[in-house]
C-alpha atoms as a PDB file:
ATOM      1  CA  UNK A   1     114.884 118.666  94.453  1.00  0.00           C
ATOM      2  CA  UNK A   2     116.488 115.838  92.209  1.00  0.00           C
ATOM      3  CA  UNK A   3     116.244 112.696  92.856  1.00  0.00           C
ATOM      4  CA  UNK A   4     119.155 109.608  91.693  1.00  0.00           C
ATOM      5  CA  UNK A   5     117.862 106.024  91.751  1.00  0.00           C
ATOM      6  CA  UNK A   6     120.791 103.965  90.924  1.00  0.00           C
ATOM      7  CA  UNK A   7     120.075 100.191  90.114  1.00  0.00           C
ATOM      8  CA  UNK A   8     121.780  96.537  88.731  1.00  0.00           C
ATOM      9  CA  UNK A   9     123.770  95.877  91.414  1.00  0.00           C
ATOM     10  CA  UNK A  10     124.027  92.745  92.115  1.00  0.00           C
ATOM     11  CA  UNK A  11     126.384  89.397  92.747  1.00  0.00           C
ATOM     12  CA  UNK A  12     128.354  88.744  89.882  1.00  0.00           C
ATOM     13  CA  UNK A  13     131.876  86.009  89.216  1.00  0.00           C
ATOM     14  CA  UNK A  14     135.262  87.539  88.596  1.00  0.00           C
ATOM     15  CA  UNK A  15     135.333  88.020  85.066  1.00  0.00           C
ATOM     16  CA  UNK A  16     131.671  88.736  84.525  1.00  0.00           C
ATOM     17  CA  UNK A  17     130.024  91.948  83.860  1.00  0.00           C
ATOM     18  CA  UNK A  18     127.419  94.336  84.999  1.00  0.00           C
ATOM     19  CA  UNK A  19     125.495  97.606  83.957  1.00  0.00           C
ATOM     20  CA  UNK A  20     124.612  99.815  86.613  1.00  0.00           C
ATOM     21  CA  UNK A  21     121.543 102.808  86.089  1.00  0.00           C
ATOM     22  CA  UNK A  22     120.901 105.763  87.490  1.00  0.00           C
ATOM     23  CA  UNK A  23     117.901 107.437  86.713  1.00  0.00           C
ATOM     24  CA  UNK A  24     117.187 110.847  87.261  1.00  0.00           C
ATOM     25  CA  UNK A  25     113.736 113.000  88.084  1.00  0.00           C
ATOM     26  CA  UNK A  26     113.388 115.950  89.561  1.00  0.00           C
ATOM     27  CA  UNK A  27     115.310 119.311  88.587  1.00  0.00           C
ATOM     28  CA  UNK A  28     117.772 118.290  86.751  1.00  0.00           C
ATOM     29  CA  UNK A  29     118.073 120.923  83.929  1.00  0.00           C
ATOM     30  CA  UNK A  30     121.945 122.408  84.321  1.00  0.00           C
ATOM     31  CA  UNK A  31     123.657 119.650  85.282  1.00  0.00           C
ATOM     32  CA  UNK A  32     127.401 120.554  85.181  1.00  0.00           C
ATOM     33  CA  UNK A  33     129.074 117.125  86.218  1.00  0.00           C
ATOM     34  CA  UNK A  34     127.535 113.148  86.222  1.00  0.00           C
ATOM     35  CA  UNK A  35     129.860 110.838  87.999  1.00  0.00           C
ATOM     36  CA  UNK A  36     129.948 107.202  89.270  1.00  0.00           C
ATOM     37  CA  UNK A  37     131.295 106.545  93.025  1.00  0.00           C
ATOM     38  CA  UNK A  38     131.880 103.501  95.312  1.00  0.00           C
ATOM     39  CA  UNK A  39     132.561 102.638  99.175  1.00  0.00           C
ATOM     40  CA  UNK A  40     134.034 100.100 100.741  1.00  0.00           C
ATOM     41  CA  UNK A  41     133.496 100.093 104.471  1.00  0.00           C
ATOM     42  CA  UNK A  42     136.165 101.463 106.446  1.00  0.00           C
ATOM     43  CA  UNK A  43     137.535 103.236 103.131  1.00  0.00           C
ATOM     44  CA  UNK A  44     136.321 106.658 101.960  1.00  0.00           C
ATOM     45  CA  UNK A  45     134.203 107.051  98.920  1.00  0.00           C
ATOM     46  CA  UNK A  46     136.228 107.336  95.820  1.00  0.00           C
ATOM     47  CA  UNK A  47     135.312 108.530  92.403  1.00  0.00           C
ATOM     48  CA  UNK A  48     135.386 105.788  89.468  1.00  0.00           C
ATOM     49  CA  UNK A  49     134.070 107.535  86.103  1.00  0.00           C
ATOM     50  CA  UNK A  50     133.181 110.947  85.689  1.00  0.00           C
ATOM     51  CA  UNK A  51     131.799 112.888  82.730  1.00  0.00           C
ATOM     52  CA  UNK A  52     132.401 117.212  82.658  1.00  0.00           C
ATOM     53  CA  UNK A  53     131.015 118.522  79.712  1.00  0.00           C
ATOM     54  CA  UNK A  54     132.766 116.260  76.380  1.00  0.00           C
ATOM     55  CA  UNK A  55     135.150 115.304  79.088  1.00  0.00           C
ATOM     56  CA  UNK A  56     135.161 111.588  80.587  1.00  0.00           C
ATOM     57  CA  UNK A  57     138.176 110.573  82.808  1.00  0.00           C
ATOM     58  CA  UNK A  58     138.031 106.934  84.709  1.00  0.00           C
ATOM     59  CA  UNK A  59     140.106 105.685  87.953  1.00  0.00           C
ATOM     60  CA  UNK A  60     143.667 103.675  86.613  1.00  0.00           C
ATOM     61  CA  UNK A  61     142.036 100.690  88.405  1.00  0.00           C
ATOM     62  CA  UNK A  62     138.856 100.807  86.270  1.00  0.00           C
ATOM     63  CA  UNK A  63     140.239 102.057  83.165  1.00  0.00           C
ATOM     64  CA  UNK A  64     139.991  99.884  80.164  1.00  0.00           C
ATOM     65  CA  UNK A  65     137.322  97.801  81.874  1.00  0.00           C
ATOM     66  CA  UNK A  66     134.384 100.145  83.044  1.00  0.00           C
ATOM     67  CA  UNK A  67     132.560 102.856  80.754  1.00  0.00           C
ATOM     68  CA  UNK A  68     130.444 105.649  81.648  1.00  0.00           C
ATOM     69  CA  UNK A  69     127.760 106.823  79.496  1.00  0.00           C
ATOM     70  CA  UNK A  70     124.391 108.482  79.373  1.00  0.00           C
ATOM     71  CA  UNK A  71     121.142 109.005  77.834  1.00  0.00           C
ATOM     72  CA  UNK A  72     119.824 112.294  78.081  1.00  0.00           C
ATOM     73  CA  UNK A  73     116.566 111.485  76.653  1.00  0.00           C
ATOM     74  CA  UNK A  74     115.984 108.845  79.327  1.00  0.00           C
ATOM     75  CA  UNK A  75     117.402 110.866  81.990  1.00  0.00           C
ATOM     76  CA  UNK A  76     119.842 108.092  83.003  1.00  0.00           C
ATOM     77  CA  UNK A  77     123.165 107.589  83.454  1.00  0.00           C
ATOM     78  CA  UNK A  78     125.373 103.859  82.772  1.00  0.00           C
ATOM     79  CA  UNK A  79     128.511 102.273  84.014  1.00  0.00           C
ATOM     80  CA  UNK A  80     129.150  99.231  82.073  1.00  0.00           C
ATOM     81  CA  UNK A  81     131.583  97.318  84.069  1.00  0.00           C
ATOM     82  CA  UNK A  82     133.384  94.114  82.189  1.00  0.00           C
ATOM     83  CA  UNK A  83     135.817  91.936  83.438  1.00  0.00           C
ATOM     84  CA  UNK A  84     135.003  92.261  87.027  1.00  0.00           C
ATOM     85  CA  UNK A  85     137.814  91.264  89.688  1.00  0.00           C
ATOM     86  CA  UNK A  86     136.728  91.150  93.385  1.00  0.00           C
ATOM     87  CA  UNK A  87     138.608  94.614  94.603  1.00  0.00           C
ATOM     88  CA  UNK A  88     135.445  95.650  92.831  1.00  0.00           C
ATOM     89  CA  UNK A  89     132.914  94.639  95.543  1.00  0.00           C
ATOM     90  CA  UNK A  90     131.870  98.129  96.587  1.00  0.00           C
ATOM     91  CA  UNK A  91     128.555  99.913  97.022  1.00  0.00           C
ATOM     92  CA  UNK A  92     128.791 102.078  93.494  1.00  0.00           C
ATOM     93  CA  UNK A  93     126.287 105.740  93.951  1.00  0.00           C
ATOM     94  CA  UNK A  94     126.057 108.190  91.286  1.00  0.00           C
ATOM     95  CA  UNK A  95     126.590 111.638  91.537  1.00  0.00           C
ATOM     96  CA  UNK A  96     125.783 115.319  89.724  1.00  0.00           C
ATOM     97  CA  UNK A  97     126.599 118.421  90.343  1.00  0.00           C
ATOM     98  CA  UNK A  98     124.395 121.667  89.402  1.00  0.00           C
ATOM     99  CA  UNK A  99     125.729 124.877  90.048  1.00  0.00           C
ATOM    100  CA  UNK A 100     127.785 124.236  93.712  1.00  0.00           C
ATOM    101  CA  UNK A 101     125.096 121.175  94.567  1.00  0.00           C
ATOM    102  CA  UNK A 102     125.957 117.542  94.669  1.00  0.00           C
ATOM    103  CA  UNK A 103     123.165 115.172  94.664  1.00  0.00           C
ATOM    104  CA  UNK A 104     123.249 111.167  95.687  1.00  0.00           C
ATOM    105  CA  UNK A 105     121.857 108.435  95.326  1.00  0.00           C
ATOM    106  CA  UNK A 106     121.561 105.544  97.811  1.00  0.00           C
ATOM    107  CA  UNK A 107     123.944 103.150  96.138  1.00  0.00           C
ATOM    108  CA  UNK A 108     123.885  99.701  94.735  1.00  0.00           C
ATOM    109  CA  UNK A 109     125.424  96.722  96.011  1.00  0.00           C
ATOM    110  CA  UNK A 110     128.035  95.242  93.973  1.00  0.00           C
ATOM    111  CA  UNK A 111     129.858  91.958  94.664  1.00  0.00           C
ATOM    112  CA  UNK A 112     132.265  90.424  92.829  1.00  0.00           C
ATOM    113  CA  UNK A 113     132.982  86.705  94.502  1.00  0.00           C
ATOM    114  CA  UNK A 114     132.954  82.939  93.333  1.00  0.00           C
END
C-alpha cells in the first residue's frame, strides 16, 4: 500500500533544466532502495539514478548532469536534471523497493525539443 506521485515533467529547450518529485504516502517505513527510471517507446525501461543506503550511482549518459536526492521529512524524492539534450525526452517514474517489493509511479512526461 504505497503510493509514488511523481511530478515536473514538462517541455523544456536543450540546455535547460528541470526538477522532477516524487512524493510518497502510504507504507513507506523500510524502504531499502529509491531510484529514478525512464521509457522511451519501443525501448525498455532503464534505470537513471539510484540511491541504496549512503550509496548513489547514476547512468554514464546522465552522469555529471542529473542528481538524485531526497527529503525524508517530506517524503519525496528529486532528480535535478541540468543541461538537458533531447536523447532525454523520456517518460522518467520513480521507484522503491521494500523488502522484495517494487513500487511505481505513473511517470512524468519529459521533453527535451526546440
Amino acid at each position: 500500500q504505497v503510493q509514488l506521485v511523481e511530478s515536473g515533467g514538462g517541455l523544456v529547450q536543450p540546455g535547460g533544466s528541470l526538477r522532477l518529485s516524487c512524493a510518497a504516502s502510504g507504507s513507506i517505513v523500510g524502504i531499502n532502495d529509491m531510484a529514478w527510471y525512464r521509457q522511451t517507446p519501443g525501448k525498455e525501461r532503464e534505470l537513471v539514478a539510484g540511491i541504496s543506503g549512503s550509496s548513489i550511482n547514476y547512468a554514464d549518459s546522465v552522469q555529471g548532469r542529473f542528481t538524485i536526492s531526497r527529503d525524508s521529512a517530506k517524503n519525496t524524492l528529486y532528480l535535478q536534471m541540468n543541461s538537458l539534450k533531447p536523447e532525454d525526452t523520456a517518460v522518467y517514474y520513480c521507484n522503491v523497493r521494500i523488502i522484495w517489493t517494487h513500487y511505481w509511479g505513473r511517470g512524468t512526461q519529459v521533453t527535451v525539443s526546440s
